[in-house]
Protein backbone atom coordinates (compact mmCIF):
# COMPACT_ATOMS: atom_id res chain seq x y z
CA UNK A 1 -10.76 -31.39 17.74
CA UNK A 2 -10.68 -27.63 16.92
CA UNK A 3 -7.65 -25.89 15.68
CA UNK A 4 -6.87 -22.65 18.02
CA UNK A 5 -7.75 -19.64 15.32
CA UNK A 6 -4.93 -17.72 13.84
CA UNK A 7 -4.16 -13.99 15.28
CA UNK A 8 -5.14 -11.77 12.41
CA UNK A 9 -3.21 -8.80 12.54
CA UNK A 10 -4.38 -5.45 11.22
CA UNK A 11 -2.15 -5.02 7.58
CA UNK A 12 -1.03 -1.76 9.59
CA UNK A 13 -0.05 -3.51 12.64
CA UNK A 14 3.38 -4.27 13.36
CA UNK A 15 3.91 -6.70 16.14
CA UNK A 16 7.13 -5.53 17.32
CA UNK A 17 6.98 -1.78 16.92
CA UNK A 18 3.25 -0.65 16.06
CA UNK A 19 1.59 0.73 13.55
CA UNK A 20 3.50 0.88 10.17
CA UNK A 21 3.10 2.01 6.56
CA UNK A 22 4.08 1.63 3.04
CA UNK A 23 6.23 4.97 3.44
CA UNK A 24 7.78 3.35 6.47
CA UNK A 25 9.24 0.12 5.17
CA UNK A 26 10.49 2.52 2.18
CA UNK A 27 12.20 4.87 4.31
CA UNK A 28 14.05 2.53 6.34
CA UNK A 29 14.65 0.28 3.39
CA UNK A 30 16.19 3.29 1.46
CA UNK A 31 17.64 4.08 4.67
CA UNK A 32 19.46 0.47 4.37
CA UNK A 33 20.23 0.64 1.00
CA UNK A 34 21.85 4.03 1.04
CA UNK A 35 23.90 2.59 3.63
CA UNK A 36 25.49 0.57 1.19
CA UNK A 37 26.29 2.92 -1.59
CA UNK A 38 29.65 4.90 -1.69
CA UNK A 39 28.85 7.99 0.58
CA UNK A 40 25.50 7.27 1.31
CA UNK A 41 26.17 7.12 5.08
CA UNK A 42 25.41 10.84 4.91
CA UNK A 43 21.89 10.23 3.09
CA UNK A 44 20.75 7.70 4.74
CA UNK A 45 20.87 9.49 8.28
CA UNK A 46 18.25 11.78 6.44
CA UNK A 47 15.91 9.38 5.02
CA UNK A 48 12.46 9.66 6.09
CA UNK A 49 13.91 12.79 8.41
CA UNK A 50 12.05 16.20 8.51
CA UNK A 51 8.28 15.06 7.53
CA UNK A 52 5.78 17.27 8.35
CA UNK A 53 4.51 20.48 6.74
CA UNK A 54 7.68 22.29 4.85
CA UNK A 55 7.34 24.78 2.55
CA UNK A 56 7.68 24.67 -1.37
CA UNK A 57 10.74 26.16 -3.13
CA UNK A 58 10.07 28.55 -5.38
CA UNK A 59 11.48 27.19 -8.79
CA UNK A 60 14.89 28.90 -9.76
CA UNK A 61 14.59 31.29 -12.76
CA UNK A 62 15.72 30.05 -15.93
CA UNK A 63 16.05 26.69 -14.43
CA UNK A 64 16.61 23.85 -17.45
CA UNK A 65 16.86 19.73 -17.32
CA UNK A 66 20.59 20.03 -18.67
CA UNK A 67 21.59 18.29 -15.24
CA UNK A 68 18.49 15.89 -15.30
CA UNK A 69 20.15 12.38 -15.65
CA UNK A 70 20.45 10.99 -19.55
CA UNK A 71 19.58 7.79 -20.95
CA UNK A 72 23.31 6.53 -20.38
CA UNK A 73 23.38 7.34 -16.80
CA UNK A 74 20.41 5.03 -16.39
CA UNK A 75 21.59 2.26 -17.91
CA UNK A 76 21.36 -0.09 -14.32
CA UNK A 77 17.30 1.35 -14.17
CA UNK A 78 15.97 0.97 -17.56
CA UNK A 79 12.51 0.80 -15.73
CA UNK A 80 12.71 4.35 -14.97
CA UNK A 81 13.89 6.09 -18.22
CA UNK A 82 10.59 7.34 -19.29
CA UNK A 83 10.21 9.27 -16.15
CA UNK A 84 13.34 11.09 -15.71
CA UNK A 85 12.06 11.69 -19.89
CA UNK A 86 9.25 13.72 -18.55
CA UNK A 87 10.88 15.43 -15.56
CA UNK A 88 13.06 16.66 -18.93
CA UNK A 89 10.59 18.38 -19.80
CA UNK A 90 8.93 20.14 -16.98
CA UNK A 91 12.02 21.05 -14.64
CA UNK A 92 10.27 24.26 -14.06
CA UNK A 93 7.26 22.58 -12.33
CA UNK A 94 9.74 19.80 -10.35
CA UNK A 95 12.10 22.27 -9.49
CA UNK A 96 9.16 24.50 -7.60
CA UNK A 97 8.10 21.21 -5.82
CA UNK A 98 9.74 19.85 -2.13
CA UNK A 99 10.18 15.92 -2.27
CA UNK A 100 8.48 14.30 0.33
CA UNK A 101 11.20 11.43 0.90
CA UNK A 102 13.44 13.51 3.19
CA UNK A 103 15.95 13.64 0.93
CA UNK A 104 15.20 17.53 0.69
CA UNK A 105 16.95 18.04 3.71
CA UNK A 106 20.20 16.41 2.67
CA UNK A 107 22.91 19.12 1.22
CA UNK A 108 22.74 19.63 -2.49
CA UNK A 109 19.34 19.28 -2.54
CA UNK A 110 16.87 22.07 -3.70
CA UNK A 111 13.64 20.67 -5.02
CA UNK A 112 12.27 17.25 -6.46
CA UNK A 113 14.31 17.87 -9.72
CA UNK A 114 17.33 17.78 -7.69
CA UNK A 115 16.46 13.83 -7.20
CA UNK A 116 16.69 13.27 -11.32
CA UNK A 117 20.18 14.96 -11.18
CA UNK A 118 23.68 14.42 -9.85
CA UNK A 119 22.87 10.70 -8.15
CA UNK A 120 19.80 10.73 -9.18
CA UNK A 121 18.05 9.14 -6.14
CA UNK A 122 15.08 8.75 -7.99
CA UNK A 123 16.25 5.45 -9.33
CA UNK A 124 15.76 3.84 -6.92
CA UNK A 125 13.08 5.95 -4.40
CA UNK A 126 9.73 5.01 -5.20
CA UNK A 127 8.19 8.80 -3.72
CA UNK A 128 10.47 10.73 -5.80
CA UNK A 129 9.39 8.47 -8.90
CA UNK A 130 5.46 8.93 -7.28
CA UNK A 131 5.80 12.75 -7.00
CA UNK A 132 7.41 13.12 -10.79
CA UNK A 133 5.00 10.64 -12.19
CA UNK A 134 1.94 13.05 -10.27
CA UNK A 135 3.61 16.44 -11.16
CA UNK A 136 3.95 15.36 -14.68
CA UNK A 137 0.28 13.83 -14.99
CA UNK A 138 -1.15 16.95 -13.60
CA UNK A 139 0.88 19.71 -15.58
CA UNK A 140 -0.04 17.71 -18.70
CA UNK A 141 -3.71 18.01 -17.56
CA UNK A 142 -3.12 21.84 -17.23
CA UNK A 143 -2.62 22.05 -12.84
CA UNK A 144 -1.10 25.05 -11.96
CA UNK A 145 1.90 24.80 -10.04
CA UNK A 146 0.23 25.36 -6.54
CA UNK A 147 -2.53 22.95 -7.64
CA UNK A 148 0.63 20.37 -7.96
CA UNK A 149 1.90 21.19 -4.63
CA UNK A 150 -1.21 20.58 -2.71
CA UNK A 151 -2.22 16.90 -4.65
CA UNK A 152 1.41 15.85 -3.79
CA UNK A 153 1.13 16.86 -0.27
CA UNK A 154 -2.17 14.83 0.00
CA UNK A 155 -0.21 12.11 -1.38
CA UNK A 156 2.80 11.91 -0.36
CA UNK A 157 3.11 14.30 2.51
């Protein structure tokens, strides 16, 4: 007797609300998650809000990593010490740089080096650890700052 075969469904595919990605189940994961943390009703309403095309801000003069999260502030994410390491050292180029996450449009927030400060959402948001890991990679490998922009937008945006 021949078994019926199994429904393949496309990896993109979600059967109850359609198509899906990787930045989707983050967003509404972080979305969940934020839920949960003291006052993160506020972020999580802007999760994954405002995508689309946004302009870059233009990095603040004399901007410094003196508010960029230290080793002691990450001692529940050990995994992610290197990286707020080398946002440390190139605040200038994170600072000119819009996250991608949607956390940009929550209030406080000014550039990607915003999400290595104050609560440091980068702990825990795997685009704002993406976009620092890329921005680093390419300043290191001599990218201007508008060459950074555009390879995260491809990315991430």
């Amino acid at each position: 007797m021949l078994k019926p075969k199994a429904q393949v469904m496309p990896v993109d595919q979600n059967p109850v609300s359609g198509p899906s990605s990787r930045r989707t189940f983050v967003g509404i994961a972080l979305g969940m998650l934020a839920a949960l943390l003291p006052g993160g009703g506020r972020l999580s309403a802007t999760i994954g809000a405002g995508r689309g095309p946004h302009p870059h801000p233009t990095p603040r003069p004399g901007i410094t990593s003196a508010k960029v999260l230290s080793h002691e502030d990450l001692a529940s994410a050990p995994h992610v010490i290197d990286l707020f390491d080398q946002i440390r050292e190139i605040p200038e180029i994170a600072d000119g740089i819009r996250c991608q996450c949607g956390c940009a449009d929550t209030e406080g927030f000014y550039s990607l080096l915003s999400c290595y400060e104050s609560d440091g959402m980068a702990r825990f948001c795997e685009i704002c650890q993406g976009e620092g890991r890329m921005a680093y990679r390419l300043h290191k490998a001599g990218e201007s700052l508008d060459d950074i922009r555009a390879a995260i937008d491809a990315r991430f945006g």
